[in-house]
PDB file of N, CA and C in Angstrom:
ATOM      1  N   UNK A   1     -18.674 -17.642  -1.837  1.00  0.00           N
ATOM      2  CA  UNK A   1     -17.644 -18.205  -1.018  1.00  0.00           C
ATOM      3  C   UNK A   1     -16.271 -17.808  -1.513  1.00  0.00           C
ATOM      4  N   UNK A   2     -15.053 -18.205  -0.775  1.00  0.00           N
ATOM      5  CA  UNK A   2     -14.109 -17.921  -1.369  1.00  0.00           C
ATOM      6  C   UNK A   2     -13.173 -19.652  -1.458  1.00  0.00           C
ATOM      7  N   UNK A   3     -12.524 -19.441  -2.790  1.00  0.00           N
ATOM      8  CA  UNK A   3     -11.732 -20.825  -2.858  1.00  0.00           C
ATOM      9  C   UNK A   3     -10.693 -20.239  -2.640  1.00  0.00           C
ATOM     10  N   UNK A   4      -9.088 -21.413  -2.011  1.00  0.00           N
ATOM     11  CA  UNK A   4      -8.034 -21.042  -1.987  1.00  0.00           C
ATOM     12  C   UNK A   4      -7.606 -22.324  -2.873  1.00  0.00           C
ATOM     13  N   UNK A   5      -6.675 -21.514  -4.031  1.00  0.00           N
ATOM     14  CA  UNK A   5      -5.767 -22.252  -4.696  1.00  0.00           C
ATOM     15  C   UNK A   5      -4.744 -22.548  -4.419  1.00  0.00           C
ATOM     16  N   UNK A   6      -3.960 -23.750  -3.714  1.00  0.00           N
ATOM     17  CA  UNK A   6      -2.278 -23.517  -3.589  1.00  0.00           C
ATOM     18  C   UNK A   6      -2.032 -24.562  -4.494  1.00  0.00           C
ATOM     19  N   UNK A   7      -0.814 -23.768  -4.849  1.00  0.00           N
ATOM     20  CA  UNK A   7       0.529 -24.127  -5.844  1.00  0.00           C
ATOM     21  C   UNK A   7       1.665 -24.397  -5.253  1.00  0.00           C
ATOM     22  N   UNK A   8       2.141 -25.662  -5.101  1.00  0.00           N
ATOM     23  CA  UNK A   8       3.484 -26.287  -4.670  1.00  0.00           C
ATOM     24  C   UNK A   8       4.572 -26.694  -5.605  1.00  0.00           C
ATOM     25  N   UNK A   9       5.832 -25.591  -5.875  1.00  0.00           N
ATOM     26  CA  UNK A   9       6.836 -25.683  -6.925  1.00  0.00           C
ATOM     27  C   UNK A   9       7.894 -27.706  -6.483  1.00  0.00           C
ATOM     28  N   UNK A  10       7.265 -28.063  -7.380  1.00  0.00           N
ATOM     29  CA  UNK A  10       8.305 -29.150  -6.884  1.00  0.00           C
ATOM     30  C   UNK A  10       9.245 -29.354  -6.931  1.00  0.00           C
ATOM     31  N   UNK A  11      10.334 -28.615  -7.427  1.00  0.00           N
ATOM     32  CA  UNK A  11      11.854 -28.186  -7.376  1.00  0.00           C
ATOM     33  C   UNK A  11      12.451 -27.815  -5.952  1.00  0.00           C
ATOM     34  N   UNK A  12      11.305 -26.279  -5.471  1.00  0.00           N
ATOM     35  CA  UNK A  12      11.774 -25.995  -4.083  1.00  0.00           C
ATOM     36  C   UNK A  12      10.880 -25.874  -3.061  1.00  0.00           C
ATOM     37  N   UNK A  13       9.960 -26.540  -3.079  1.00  0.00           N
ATOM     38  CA  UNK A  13       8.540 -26.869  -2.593  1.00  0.00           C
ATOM     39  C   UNK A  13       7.998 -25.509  -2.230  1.00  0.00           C
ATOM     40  N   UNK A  14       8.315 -24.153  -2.704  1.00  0.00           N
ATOM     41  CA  UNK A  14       7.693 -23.076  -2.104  1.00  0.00           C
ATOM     42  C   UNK A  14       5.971 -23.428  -2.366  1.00  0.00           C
ATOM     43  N   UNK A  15       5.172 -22.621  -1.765  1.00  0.00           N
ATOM     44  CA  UNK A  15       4.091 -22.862  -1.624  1.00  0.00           C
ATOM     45  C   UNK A  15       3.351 -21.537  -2.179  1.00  0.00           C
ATOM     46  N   UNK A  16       2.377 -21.289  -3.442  1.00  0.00           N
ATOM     47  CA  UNK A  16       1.786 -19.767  -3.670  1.00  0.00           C
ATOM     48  C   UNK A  16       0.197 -20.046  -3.639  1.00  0.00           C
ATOM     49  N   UNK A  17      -0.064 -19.149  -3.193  1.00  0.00           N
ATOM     50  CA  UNK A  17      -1.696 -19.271  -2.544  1.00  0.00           C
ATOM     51  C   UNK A  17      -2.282 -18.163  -3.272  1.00  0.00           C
ATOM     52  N   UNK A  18      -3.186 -18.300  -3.815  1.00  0.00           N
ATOM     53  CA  UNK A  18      -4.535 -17.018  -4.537  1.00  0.00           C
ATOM     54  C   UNK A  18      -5.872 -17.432  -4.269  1.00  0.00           C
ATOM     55  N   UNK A  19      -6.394 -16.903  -3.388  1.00  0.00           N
ATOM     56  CA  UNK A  19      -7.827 -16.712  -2.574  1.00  0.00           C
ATOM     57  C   UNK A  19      -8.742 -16.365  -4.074  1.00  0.00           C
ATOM     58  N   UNK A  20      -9.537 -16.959  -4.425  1.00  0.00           N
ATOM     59  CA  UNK A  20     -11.082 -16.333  -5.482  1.00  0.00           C
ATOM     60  C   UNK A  20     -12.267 -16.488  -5.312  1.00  0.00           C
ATOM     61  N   UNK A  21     -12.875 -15.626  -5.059  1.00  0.00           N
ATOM     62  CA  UNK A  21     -14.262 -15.606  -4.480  1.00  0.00           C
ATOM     63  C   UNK A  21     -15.356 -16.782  -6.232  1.00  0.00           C
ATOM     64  N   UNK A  22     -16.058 -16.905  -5.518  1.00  0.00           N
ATOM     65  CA  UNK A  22     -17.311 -17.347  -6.696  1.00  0.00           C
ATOM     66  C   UNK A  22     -18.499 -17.832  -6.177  1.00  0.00           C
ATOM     67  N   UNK A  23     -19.440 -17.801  -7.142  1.00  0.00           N
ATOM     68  CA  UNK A  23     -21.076 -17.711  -6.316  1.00  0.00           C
ATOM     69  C   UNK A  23     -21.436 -18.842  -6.574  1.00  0.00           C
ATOM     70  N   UNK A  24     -20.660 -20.167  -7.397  1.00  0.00           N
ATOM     71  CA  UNK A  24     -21.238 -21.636  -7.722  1.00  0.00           C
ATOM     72  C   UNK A  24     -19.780 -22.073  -8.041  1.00  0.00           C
ATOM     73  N   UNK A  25     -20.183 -23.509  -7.848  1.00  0.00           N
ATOM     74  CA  UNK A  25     -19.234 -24.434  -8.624  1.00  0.00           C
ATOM     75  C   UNK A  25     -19.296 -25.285  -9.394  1.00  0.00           C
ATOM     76  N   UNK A  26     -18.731 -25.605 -10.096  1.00  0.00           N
ATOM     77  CA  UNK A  26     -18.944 -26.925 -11.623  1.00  0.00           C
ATOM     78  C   UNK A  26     -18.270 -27.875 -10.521  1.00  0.00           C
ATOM     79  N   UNK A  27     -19.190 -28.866 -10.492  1.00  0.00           N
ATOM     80  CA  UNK A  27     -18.804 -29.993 -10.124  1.00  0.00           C
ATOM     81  C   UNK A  27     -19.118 -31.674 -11.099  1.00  0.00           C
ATOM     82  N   UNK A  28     -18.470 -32.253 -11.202  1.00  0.00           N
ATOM     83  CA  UNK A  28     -18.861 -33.180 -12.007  1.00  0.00           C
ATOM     84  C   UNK A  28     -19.444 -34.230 -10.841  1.00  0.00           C
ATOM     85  N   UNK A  29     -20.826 -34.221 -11.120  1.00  0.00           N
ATOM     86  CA  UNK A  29     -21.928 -35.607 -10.780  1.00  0.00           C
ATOM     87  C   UNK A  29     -21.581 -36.751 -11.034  1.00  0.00           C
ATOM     88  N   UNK A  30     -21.523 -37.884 -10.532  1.00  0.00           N
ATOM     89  CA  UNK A  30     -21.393 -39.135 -11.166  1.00  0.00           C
ATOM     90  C   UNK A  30     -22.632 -40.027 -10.913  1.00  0.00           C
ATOM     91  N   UNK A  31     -23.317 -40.421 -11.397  1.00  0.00           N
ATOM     92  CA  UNK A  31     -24.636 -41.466 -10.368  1.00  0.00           C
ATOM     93  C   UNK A  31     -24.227 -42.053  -9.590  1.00  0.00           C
ATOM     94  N   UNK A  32     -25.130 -42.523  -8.278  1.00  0.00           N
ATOM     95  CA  UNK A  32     -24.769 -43.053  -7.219  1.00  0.00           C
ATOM     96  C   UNK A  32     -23.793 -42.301  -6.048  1.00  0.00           C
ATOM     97  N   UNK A  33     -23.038 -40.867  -6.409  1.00  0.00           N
ATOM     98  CA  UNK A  33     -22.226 -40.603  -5.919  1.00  0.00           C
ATOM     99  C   UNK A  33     -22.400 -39.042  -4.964  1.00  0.00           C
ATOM    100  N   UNK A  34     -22.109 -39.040  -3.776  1.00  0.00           N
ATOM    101  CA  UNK A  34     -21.975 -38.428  -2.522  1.00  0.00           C
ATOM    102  C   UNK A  34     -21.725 -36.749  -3.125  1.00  0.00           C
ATOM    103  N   UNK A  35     -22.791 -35.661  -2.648  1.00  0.00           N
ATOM    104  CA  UNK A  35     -22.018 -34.777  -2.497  1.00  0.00           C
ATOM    105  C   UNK A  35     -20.407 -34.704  -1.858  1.00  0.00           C
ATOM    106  N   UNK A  36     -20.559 -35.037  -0.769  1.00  0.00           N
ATOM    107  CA  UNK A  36     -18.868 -35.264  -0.418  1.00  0.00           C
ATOM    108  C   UNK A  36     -18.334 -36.042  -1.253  1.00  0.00           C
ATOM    109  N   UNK A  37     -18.437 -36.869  -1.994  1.00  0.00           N
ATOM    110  CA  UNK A  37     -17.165 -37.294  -2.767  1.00  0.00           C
ATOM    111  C   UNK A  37     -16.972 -36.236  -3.773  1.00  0.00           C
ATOM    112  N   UNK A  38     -18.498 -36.114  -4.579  1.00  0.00           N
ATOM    113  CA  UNK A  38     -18.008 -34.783  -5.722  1.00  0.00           C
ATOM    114  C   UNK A  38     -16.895 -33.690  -5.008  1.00  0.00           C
ATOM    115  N   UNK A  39     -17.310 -33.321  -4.448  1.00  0.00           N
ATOM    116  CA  UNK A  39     -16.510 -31.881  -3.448  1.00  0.00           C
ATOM    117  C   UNK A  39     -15.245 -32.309  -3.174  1.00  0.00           C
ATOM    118  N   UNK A  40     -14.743 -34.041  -2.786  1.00  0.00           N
ATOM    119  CA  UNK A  40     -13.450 -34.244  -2.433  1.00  0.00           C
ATOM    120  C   UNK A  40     -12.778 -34.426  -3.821  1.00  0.00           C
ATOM    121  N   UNK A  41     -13.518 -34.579  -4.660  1.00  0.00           N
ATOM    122  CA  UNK A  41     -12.428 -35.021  -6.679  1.00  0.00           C
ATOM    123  C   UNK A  41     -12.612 -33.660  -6.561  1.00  0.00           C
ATOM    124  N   UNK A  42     -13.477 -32.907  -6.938  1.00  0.00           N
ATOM    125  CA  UNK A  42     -13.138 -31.513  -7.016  1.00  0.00           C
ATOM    126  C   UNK A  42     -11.968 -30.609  -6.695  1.00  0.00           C
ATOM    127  N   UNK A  43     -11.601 -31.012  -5.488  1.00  0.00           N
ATOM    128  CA  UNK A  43     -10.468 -30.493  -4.403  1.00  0.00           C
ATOM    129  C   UNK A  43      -8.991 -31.129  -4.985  1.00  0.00           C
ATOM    130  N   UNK A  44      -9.389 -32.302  -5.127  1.00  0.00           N
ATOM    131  CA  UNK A  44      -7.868 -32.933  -5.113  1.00  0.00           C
ATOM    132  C   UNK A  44      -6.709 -32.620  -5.668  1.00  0.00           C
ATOM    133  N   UNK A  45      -5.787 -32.866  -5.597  1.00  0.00           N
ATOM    134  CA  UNK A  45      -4.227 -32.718  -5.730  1.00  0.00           C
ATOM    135  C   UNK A  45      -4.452 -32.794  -7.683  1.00  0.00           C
ATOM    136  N   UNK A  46      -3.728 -32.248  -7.973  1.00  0.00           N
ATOM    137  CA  UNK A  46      -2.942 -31.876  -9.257  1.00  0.00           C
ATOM    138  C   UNK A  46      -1.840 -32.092  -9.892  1.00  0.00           C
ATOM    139  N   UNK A  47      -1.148 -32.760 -10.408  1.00  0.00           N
ATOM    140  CA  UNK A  47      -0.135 -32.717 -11.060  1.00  0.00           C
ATOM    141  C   UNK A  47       0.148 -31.383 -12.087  1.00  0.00           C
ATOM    142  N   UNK A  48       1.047 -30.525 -11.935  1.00  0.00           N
ATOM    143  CA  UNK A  48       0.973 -30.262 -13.358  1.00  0.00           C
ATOM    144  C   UNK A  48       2.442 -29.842 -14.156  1.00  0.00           C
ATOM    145  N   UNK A  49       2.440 -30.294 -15.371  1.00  0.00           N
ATOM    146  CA  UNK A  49       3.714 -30.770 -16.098  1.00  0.00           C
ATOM    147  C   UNK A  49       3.359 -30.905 -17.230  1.00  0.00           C
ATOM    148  N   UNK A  50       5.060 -30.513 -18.145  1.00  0.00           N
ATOM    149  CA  UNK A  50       4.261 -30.417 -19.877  1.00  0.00           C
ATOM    150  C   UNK A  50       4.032 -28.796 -20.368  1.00  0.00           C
ATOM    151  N   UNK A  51       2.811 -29.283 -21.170  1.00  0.00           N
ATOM    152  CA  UNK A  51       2.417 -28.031 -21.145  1.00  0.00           C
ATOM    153  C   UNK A  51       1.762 -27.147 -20.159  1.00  0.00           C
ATOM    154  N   UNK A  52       0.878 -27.815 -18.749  1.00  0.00           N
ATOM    155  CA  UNK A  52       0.578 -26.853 -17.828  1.00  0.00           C
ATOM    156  C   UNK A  52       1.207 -26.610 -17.014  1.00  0.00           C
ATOM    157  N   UNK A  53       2.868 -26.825 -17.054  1.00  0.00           N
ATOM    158  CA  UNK A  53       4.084 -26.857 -15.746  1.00  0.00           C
ATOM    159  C   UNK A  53       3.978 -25.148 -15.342  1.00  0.00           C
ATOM    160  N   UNK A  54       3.631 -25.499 -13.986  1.00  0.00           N
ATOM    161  CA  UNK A  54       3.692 -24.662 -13.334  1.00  0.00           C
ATOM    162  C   UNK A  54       5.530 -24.065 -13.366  1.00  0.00           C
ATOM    163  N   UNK A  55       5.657 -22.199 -13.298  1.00  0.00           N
ATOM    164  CA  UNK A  55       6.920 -21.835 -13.324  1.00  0.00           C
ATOM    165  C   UNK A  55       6.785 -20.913 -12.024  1.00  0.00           C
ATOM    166  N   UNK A  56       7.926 -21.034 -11.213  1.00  0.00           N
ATOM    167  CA  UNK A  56       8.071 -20.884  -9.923  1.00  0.00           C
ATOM    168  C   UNK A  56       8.830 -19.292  -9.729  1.00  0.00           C
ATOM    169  N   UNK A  57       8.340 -18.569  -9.358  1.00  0.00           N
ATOM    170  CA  UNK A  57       8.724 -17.004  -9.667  1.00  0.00           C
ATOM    171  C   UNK A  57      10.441 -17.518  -8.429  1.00  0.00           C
ATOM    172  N   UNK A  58      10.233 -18.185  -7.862  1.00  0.00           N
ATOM    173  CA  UNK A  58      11.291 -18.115  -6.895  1.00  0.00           C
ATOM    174  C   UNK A  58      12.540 -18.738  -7.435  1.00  0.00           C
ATOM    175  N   UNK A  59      12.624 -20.142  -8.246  1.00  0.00           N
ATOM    176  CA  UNK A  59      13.761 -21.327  -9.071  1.00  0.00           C
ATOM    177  C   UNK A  59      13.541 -20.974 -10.283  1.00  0.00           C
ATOM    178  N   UNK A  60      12.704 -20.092 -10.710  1.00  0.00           N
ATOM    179  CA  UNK A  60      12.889 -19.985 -12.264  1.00  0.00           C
ATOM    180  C   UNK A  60      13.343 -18.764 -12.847  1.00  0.00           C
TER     181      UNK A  60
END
């Protein structure tokens, strides 16, 4: 399949997208819990700041 990564600079909200193909995914299982939910924590939104602060080829 292919995943799309987007990256949203929160300074100037530009938006950078990188398409990556892969043949599986690590998903973390929880008991009791929904393929669809695994797949939606999987997906979710990101913070990142600190040491993983994203730097914005466009404000930086």
């Amino acid at each position: 399949g292919i995943l799309t990564n987007e990256t949203r600079c929160l300074r100037c909200e530009t938006v950078t997208a990188r398409d990556e193909t892969f043949l599986d995914l690590s998903l973390d299982i929880e008991q009791n819990s929904s393929i669809t939910s695994c797949l939606r924590n999987f997906s979710s939104t990101e913070t990142l700041n600190a040491e993983d602060k994203f730097f914005c080829d466009k404000c930086c």
